[in-house]
C-alpha atoms as a PDB file:
ATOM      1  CA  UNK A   1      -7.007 -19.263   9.938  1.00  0.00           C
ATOM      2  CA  UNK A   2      -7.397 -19.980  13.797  1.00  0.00           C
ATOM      3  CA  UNK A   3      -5.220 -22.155  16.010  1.00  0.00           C
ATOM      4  CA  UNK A   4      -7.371 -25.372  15.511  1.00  0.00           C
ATOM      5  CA  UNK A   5     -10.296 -24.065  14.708  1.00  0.00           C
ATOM      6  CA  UNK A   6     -13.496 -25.837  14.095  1.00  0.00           C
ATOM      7  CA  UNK A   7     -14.613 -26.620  10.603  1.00  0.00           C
ATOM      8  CA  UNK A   8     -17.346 -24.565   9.570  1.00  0.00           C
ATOM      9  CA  UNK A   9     -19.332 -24.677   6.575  1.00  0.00           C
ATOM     10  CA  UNK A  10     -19.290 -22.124   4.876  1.00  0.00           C
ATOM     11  CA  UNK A  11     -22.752 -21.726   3.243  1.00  0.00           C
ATOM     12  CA  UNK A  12     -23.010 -21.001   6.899  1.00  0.00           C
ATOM     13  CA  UNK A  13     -24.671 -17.105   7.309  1.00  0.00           C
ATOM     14  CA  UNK A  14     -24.952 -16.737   3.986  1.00  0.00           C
ATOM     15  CA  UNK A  15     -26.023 -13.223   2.671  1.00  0.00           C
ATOM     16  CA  UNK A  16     -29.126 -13.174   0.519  1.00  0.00           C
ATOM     17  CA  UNK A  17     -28.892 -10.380  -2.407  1.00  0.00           C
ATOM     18  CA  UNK A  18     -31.929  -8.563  -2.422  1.00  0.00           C
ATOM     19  CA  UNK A  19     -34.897  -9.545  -5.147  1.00  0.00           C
ATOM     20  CA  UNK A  20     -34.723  -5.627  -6.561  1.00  0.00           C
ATOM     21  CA  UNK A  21     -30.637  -6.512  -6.796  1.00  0.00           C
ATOM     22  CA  UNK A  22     -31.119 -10.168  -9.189  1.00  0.00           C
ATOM     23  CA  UNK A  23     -33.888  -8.071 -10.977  1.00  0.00           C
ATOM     24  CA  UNK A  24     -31.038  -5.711 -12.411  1.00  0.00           C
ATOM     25  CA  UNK A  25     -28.400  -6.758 -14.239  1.00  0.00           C
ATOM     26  CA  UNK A  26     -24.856  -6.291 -12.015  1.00  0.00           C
ATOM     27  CA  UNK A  27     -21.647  -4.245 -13.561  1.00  0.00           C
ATOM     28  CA  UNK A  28     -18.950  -7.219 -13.740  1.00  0.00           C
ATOM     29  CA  UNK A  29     -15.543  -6.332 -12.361  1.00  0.00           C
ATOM     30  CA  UNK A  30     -13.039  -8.764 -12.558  1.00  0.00           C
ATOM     31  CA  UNK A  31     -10.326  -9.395  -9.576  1.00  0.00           C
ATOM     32  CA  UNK A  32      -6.724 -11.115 -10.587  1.00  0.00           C
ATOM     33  CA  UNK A  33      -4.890 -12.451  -7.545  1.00  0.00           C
ATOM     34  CA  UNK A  34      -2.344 -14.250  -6.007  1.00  0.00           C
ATOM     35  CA  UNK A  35      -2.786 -18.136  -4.694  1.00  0.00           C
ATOM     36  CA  UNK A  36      -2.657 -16.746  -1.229  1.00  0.00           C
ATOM     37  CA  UNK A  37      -5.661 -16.733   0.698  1.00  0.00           C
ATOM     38  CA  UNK A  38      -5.325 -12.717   2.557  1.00  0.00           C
ATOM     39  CA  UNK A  39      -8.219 -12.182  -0.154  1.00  0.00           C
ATOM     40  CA  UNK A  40     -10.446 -13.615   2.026  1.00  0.00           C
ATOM     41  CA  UNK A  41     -12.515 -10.077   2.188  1.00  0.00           C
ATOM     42  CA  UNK A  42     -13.357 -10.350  -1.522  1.00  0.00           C
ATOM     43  CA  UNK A  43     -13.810 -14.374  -1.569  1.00  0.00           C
ATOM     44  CA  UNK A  44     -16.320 -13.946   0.967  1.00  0.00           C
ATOM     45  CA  UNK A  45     -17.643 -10.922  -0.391  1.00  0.00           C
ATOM     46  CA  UNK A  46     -18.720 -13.270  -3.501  1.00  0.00           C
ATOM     47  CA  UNK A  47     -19.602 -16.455  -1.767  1.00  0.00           C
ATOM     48  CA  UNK A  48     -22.246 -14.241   0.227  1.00  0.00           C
ATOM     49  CA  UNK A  49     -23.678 -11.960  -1.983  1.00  0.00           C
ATOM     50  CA  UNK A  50     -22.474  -8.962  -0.864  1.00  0.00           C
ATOM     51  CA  UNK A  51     -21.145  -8.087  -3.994  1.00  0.00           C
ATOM     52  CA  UNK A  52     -24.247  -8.660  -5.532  1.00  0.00           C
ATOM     53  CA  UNK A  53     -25.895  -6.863  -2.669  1.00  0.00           C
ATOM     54  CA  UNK A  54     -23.736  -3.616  -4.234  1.00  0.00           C
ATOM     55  CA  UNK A  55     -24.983  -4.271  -7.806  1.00  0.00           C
ATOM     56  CA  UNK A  56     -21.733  -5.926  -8.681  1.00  0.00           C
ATOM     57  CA  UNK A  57     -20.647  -9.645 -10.447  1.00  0.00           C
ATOM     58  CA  UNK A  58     -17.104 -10.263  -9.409  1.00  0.00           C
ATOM     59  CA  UNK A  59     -15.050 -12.526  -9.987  1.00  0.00           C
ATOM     60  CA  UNK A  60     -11.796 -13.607  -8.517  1.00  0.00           C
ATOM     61  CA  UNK A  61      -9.024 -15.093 -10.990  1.00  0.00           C
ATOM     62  CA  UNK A  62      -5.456 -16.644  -9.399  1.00  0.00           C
ATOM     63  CA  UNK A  63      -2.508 -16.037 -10.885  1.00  0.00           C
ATOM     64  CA  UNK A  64       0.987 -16.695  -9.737  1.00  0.00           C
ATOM     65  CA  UNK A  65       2.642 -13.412  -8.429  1.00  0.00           C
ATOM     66  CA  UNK A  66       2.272  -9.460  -8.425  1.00  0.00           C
ATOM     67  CA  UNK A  67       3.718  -9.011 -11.261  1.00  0.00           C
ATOM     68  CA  UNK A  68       1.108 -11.598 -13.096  1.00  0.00           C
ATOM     69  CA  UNK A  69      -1.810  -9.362 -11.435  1.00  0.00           C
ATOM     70  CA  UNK A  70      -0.308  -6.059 -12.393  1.00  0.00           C
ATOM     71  CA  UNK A  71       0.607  -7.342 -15.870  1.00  0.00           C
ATOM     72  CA  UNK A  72      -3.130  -8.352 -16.109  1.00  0.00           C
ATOM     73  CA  UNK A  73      -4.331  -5.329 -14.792  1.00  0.00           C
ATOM     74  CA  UNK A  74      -2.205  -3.512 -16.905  1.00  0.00           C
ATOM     75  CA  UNK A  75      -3.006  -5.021 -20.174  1.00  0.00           C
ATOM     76  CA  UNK A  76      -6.850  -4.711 -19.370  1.00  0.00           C
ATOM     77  CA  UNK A  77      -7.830  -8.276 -19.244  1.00  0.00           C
ATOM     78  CA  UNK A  78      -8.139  -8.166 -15.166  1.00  0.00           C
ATOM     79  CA  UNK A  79      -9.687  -4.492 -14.331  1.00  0.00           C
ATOM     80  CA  UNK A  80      -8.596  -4.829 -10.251  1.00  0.00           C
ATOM     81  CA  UNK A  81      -6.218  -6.451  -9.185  1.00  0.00           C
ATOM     82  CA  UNK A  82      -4.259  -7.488  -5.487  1.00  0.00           C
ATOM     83  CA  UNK A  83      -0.804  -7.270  -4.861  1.00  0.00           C
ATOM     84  CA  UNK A  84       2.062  -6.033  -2.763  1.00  0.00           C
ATOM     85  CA  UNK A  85       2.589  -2.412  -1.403  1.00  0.00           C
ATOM     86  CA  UNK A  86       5.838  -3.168  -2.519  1.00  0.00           C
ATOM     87  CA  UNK A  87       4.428  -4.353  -6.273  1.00  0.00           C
ATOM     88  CA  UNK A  88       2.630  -0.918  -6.730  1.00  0.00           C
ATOM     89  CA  UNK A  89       5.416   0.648  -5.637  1.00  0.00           C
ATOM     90  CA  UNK A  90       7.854  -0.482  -8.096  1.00  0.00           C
ATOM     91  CA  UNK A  91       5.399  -0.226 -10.779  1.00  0.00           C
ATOM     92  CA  UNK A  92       4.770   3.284 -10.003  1.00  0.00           C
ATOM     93  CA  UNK A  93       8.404   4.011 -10.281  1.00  0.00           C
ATOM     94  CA  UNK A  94       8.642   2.446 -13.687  1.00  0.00           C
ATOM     95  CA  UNK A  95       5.921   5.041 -15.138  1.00  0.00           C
ATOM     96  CA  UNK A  96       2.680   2.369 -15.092  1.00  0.00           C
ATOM     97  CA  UNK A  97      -0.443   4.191 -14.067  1.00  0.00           C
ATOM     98  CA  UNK A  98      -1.748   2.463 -11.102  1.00  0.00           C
ATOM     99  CA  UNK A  99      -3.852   3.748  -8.015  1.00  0.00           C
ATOM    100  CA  UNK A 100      -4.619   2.018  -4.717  1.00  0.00           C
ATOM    101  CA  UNK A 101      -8.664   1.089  -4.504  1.00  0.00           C
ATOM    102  CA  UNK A 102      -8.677  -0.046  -1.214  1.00  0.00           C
ATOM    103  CA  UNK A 103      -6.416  -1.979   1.595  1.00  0.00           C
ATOM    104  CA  UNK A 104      -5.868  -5.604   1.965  1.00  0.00           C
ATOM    105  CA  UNK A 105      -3.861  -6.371   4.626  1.00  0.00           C
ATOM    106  CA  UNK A 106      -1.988  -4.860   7.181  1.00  0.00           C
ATOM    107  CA  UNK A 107       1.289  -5.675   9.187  1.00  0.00           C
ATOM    108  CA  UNK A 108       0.968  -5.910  12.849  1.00  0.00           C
ATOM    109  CA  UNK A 109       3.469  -5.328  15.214  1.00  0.00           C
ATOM    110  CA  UNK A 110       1.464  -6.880  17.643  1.00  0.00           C
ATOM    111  CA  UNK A 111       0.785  -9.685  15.520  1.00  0.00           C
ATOM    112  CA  UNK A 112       3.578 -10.479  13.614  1.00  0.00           C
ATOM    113  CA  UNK A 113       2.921 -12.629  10.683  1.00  0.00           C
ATOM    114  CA  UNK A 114       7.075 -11.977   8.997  1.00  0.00           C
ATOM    115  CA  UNK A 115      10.308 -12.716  11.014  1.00  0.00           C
ATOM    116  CA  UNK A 116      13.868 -13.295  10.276  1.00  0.00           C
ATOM    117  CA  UNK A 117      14.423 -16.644  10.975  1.00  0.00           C
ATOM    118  CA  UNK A 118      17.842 -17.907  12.324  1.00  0.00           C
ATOM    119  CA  UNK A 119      19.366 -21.692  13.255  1.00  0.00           C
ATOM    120  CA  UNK A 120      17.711 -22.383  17.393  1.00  0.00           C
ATOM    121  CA  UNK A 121      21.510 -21.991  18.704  1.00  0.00           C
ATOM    122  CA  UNK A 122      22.562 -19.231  16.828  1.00  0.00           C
ATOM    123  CA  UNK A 123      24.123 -16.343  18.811  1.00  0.00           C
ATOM    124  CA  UNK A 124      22.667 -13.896  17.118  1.00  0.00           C
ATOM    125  CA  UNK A 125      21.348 -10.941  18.692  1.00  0.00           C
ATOM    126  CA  UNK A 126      20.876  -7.782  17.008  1.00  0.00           C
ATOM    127  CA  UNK A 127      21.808  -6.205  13.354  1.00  0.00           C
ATOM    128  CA  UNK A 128      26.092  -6.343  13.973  1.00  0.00           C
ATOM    129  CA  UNK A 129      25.405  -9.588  14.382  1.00  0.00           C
ATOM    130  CA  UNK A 130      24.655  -9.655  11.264  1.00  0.00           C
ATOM    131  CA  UNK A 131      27.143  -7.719   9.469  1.00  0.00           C
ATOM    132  CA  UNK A 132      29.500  -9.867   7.156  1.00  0.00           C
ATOM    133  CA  UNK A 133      26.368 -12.828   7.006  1.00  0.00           C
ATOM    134  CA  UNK A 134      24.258 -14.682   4.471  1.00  0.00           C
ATOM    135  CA  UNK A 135      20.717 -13.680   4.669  1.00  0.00           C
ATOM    136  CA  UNK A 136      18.407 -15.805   2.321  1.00  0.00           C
ATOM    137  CA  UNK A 137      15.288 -13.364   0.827  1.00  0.00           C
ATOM    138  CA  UNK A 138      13.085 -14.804  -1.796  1.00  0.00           C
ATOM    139  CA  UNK A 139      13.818 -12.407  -4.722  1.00  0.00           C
ATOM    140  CA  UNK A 140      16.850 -10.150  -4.506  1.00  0.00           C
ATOM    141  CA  UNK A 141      15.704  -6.279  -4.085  1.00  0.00           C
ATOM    142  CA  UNK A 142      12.250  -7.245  -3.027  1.00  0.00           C
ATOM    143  CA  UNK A 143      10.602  -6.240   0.345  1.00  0.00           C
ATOM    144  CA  UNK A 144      12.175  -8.639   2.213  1.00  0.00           C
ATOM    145  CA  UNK A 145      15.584  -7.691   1.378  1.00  0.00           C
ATOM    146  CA  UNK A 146      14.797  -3.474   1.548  1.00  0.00           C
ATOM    147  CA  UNK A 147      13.132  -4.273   5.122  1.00  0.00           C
ATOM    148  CA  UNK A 148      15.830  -6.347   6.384  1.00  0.00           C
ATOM    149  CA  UNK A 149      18.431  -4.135   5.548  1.00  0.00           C
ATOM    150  CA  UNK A 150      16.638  -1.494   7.002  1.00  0.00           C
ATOM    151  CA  UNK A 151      16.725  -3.046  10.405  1.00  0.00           C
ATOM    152  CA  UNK A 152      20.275  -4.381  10.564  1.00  0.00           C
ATOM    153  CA  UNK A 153      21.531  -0.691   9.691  1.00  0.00           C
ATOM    154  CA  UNK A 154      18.768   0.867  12.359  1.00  0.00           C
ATOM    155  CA  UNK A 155      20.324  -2.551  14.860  1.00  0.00           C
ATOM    156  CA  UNK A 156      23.617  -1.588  15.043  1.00  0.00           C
ATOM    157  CA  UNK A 157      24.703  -3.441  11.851  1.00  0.00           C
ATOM    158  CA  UNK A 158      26.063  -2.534   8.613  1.00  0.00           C
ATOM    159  CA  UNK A 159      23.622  -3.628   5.295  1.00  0.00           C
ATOM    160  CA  UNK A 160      26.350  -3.352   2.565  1.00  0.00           C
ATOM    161  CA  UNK A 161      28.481  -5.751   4.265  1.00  0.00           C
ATOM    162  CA  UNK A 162      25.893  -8.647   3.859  1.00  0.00           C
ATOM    163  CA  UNK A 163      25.281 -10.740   1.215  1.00  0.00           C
ATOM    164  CA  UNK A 164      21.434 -11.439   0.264  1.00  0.00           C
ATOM    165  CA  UNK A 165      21.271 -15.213  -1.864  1.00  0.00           C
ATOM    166  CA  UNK A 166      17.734 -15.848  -3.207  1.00  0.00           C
ATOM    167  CA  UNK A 167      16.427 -19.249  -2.070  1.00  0.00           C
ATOM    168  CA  UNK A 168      12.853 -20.566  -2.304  1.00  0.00           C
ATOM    169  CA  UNK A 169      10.831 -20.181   0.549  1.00  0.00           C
ATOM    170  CA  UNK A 170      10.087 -24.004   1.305  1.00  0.00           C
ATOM    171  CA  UNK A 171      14.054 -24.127   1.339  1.00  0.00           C
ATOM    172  CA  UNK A 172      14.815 -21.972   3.685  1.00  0.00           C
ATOM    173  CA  UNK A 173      13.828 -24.024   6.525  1.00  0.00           C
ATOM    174  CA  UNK A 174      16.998 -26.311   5.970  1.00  0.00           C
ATOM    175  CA  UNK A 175      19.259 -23.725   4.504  1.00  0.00           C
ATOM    176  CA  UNK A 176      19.192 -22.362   8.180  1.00  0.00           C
ATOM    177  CA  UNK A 177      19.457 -25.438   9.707  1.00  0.00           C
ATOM    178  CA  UNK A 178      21.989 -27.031   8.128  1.00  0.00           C
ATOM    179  CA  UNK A 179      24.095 -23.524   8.326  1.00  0.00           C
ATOM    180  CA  UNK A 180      23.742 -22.903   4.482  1.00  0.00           C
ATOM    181  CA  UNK A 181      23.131 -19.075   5.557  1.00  0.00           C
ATOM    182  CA  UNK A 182      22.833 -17.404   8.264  1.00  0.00           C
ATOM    183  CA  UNK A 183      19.439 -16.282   8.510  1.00  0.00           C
ATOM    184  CA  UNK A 184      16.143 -16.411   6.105  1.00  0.00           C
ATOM    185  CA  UNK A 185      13.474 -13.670   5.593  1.00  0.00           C
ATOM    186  CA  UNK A 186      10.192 -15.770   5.772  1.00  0.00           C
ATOM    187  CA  UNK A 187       6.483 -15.357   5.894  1.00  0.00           C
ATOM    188  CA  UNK A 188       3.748 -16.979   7.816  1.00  0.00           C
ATOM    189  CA  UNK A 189       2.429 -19.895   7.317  1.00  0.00           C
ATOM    190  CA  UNK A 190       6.633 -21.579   6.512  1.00  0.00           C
ATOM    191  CA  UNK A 191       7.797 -19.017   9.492  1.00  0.00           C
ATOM    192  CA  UNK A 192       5.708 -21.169  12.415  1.00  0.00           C
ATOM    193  CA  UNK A 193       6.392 -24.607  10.685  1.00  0.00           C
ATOM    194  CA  UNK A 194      10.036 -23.900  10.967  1.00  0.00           C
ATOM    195  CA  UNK A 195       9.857 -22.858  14.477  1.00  0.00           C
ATOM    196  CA  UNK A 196       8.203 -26.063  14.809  1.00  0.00           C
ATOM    197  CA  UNK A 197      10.776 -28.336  13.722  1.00  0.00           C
ATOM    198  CA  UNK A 198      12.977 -27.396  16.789  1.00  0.00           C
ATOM    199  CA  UNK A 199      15.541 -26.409  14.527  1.00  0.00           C
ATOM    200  CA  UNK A 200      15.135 -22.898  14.184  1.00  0.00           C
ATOM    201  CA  UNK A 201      13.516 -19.559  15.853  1.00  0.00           C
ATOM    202  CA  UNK A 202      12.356 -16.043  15.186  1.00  0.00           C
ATOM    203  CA  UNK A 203      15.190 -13.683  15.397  1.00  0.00           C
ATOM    204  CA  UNK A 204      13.655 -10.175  14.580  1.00  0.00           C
ATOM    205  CA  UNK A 205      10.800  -8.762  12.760  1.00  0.00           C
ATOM    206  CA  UNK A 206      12.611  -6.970   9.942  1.00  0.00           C
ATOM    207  CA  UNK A 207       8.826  -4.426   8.962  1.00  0.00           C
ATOM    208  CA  UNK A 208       9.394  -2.879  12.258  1.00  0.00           C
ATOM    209  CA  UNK A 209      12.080  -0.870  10.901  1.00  0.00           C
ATOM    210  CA  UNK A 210       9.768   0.630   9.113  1.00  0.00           C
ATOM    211  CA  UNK A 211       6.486   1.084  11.141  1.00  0.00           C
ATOM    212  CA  UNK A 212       4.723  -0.894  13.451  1.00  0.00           C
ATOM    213  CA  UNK A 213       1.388  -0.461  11.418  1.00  0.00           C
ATOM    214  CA  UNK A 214       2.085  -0.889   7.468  1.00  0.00           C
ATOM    215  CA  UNK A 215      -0.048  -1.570   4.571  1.00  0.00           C
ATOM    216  CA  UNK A 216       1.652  -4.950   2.883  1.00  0.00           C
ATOM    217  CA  UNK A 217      -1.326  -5.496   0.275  1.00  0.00           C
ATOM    218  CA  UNK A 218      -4.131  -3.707  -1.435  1.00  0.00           C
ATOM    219  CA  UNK A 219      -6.482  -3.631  -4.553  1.00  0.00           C
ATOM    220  CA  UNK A 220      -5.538  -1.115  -7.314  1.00  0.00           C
ATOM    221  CA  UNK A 221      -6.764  -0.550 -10.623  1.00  0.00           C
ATOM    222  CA  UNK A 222      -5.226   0.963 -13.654  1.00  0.00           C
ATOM    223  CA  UNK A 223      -5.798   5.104 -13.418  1.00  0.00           C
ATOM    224  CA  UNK A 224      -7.429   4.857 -16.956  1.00  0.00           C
ATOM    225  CA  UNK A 225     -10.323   2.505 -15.489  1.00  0.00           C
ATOM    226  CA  UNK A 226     -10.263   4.201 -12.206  1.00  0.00           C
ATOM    227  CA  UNK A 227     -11.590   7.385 -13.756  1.00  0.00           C
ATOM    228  CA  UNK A 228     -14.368   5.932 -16.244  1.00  0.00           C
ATOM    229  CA  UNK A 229     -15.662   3.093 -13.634  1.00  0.00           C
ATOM    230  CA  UNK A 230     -15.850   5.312 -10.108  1.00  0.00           C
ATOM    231  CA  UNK A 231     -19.084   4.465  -9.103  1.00  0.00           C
ATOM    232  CA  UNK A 232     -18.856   0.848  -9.550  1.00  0.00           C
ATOM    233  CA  UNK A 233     -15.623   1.023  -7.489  1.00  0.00           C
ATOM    234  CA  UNK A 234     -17.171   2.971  -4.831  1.00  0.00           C
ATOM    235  CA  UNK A 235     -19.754   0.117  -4.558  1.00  0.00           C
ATOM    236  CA  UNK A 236     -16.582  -2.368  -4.643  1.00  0.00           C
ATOM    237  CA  UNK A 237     -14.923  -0.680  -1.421  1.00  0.00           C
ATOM    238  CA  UNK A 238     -18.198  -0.592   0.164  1.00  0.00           C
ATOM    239  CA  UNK A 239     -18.825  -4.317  -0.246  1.00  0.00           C
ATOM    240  CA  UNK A 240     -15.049  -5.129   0.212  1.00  0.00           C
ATOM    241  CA  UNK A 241     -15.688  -3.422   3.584  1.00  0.00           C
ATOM    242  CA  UNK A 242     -18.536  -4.997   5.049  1.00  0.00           C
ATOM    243  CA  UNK A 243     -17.054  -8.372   3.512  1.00  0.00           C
ATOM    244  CA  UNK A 244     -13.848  -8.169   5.413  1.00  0.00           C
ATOM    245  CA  UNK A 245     -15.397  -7.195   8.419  1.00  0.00           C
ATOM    246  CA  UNK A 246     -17.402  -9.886   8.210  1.00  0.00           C
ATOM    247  CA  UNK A 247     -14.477 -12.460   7.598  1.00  0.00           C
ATOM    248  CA  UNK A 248     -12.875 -10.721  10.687  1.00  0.00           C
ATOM    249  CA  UNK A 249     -15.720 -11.506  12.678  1.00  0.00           C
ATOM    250  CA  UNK A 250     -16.170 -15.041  11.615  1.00  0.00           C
ATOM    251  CA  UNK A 251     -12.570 -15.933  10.957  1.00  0.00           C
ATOM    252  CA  UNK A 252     -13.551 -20.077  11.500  1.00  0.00           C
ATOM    253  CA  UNK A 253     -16.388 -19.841   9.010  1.00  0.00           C
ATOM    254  CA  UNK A 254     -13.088 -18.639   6.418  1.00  0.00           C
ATOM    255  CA  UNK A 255     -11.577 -21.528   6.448  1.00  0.00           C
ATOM    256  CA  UNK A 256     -13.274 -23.444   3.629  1.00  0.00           C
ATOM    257  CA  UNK A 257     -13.613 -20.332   1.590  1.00  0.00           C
ATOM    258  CA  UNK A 258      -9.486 -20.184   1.680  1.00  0.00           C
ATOM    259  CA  UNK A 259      -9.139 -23.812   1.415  1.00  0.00           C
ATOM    260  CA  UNK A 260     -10.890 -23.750  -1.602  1.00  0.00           C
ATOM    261  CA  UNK A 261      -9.072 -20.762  -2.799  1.00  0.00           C
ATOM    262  CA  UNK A 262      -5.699 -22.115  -1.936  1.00  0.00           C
ATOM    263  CA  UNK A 263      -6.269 -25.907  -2.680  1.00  0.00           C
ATOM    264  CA  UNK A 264      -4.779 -26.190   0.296  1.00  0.00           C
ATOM    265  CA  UNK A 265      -6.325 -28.975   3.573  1.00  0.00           C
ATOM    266  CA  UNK A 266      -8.914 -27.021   5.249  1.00  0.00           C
ATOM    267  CA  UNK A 267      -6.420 -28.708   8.190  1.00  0.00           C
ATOM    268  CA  UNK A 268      -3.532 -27.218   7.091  1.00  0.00           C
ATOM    269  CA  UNK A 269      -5.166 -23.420   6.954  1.00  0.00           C
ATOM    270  CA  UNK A 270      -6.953 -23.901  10.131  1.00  0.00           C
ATOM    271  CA  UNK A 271      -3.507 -24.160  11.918  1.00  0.00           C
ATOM    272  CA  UNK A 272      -2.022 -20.708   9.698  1.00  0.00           C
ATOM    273  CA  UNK A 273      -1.928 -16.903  11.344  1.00  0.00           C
ATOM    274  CA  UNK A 274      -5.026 -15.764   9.727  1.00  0.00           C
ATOM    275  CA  UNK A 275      -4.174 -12.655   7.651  1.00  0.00           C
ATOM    276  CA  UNK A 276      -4.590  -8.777   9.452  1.00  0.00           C
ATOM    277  CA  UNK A 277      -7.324  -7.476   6.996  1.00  0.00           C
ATOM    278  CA  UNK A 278      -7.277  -3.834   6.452  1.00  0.00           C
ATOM    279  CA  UNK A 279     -10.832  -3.055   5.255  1.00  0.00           C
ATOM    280  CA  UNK A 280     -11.651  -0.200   3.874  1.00  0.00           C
ATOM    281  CA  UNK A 281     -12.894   1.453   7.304  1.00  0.00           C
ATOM    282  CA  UNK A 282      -9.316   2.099   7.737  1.00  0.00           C
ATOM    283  CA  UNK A 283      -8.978   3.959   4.459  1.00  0.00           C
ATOM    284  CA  UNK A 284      -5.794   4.618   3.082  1.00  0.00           C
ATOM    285  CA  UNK A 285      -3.207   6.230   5.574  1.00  0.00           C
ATOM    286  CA  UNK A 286      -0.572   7.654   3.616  1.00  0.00           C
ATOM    287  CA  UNK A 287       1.498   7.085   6.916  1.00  0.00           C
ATOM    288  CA  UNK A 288       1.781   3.289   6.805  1.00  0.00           C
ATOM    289  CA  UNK A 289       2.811   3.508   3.037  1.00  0.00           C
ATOM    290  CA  UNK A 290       5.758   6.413   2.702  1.00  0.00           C
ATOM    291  CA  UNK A 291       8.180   4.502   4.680  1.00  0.00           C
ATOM    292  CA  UNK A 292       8.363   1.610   2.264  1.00  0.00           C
ATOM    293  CA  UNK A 293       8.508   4.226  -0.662  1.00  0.00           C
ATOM    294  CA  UNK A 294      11.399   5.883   1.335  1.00  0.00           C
ATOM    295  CA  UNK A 295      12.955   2.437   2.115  1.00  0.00           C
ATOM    296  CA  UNK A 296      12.988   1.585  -1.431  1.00  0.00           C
ATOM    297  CA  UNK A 297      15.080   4.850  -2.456  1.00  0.00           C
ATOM    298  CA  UNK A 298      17.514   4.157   0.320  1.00  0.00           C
ATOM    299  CA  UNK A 299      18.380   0.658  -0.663  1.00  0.00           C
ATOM    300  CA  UNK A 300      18.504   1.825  -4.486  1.00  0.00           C
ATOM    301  CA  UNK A 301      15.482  -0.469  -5.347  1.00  0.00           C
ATOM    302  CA  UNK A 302      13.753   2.568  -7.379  1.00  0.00           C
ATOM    303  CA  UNK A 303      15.858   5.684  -8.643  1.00  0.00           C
ATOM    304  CA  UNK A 304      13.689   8.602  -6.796  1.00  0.00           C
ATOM    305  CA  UNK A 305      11.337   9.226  -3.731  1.00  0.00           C
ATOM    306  CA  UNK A 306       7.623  10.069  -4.470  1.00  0.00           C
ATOM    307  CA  UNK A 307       4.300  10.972  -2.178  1.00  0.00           C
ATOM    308  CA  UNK A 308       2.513   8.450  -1.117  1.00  0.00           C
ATOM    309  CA  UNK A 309      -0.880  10.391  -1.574  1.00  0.00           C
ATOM    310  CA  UNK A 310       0.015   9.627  -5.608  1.00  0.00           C
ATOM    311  CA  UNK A 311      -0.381   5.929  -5.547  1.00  0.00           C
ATOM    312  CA  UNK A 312      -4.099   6.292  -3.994  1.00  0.00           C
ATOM    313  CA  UNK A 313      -7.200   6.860  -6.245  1.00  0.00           C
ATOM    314  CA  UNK A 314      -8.511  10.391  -5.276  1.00  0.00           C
ATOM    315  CA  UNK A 315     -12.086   9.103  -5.310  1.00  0.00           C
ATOM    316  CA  UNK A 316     -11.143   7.146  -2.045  1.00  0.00           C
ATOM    317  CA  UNK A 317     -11.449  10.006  -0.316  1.00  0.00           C
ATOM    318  CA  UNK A 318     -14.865  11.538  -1.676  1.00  0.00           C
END
């Protein structure tokens, strides 16, 4: 979470719940997530007890991808759940009643944790460079492959003449390398242990084309729950708040907490970008979520632009 950060426990600051809290019993909601650790904000927020502080039991469960959390969510066995932008997005498109509780995590221009990664001699300098290439994305049409497109056409290049082949992350490394393709879409942590190897560098930051301030992952619940459960979401985003800011503040102190998460060496996560958490404080800017909506029309991912404004629970405003 911080270049070689110190080990802290993390029973360290702890946040006692208040005896007139335990005395009443707490409204369970229950989180479904990925195995990535930019939930930090809500780990912490139970580990400390400032979900309990709220009147709220919460628990987190893992699953393996947005669309395992919106599924879940969906079906009613999860009743919040964290995923994409991009994940809402599509779901939205395809008629599934979701709405946006709260931000996760944000993308930084100024702290860039996605890059296109290209071999460390490649020529390559802008989109035309490009043009007639192999790119490697994770999933084809996802938001790797809308927001690289996106800025090879805005980079002088031309999208439709290159071809996107999905390759596991923890591939791509060597697929670049070895001149497999041409260039990778990859996130952070794999992004900076490529770079390390010597054999390969950041090339561009493809969300740029977009905005240099975009929402890449929130909380949402379905619209059905969202209506009968608004107070105990407003305590949620409260909590979720003071949690993240609190993780923000103390960004050493998460490195157990997303260890454990992650079953990943506290070693290993220590040495990882730590995630740009939104926090509620921000709210829900409209602004850093149209242009993915809008990029997602262009490259013919969904059939037909909407508002942004629709995929956010109106009670985040109140």
């Amino acid at each position: 979470m911080a270049n070689r950060a110190t080990f802290i426990g993390a029973t360290a600051g702890l946040i006692a719940a208040p005896a007139y809290v335990r005395a009443q019993s707490l409204t369970k909601l229950r989180i479904a997530a990925g195995a990535d650790g930019d939930c930090v904000g809500a780990l912490w927020g139970i580990q400390s007890g400032i979900f309990a502080k709220y009147g709220l039991d919460v628990d987190i469960t893992r699953l393996n991808s947005g669309s395992a959390v919106a599924s879940a969510v969906a079906g009613g066995s999860m009743d919040i759940g964290k995923a994409s932008t991009f994940t809402i997005i599509i779901a939205h498109a395809k008629g599934l009643p979701f709405l946006i509780e709260a931000p996760c995590t944000l993308y930084l221009a100024s702290a860039p944790d996605f890059g296109l990664l290209v071999a460390r001699d490649s020529t390559a300098r802008d989109g035309r460079d490009l043009t007639g290439k192999i790119v490697a994305v994770p999933a084809l049409g996802d938001y790797s492959t809308i927001t690289t497109e996106a800025w090879i056409d805005r980079n002088g290049g031309d999208s439709k003449a290159v071809k996107f082949l999905e390759i596991p992350p923890s591939a791509m490394g060597d697929s670049v390398a070895t001149g497999r393709v041409d260039a990778a879409v990859i996130a952070e942590p794999l992004l900076s242990e490529f770079v390390k190897t010597g054999k390969c560098r950041v090339f561009a930051r493809p969300i740029d084309a977009l905005g240099k301030r975009m929402i890449v992952t929130v909380y949402f619940a379905s619209a059905d729950f969202a209506q009968k459960n608004g107070d105990a979401l407003g305590r949620f985003r409260k909590a979720l708040n003071e949690a993240a800011a609190y993780a923000l503040a103390h960004r050493p102190q998460m490195i157990p907490v997303v260890a454990k998460y992650t079953g990943l060496d506290p070693a290993t996560v220590a040495l990882q970008q730590a995630p740009n958490l939104a926090g509620v404080s921000n709210l829900l800017d409209s602004s850093m979520l149209q242009p993915t909506i809008d990029a997602a029309v262009t490259y013919k991912t969904i059939a037909k632009s909407f508002m942004a404004k629709d995929l956010i629970d109106p009670n985040v405003f109140s």
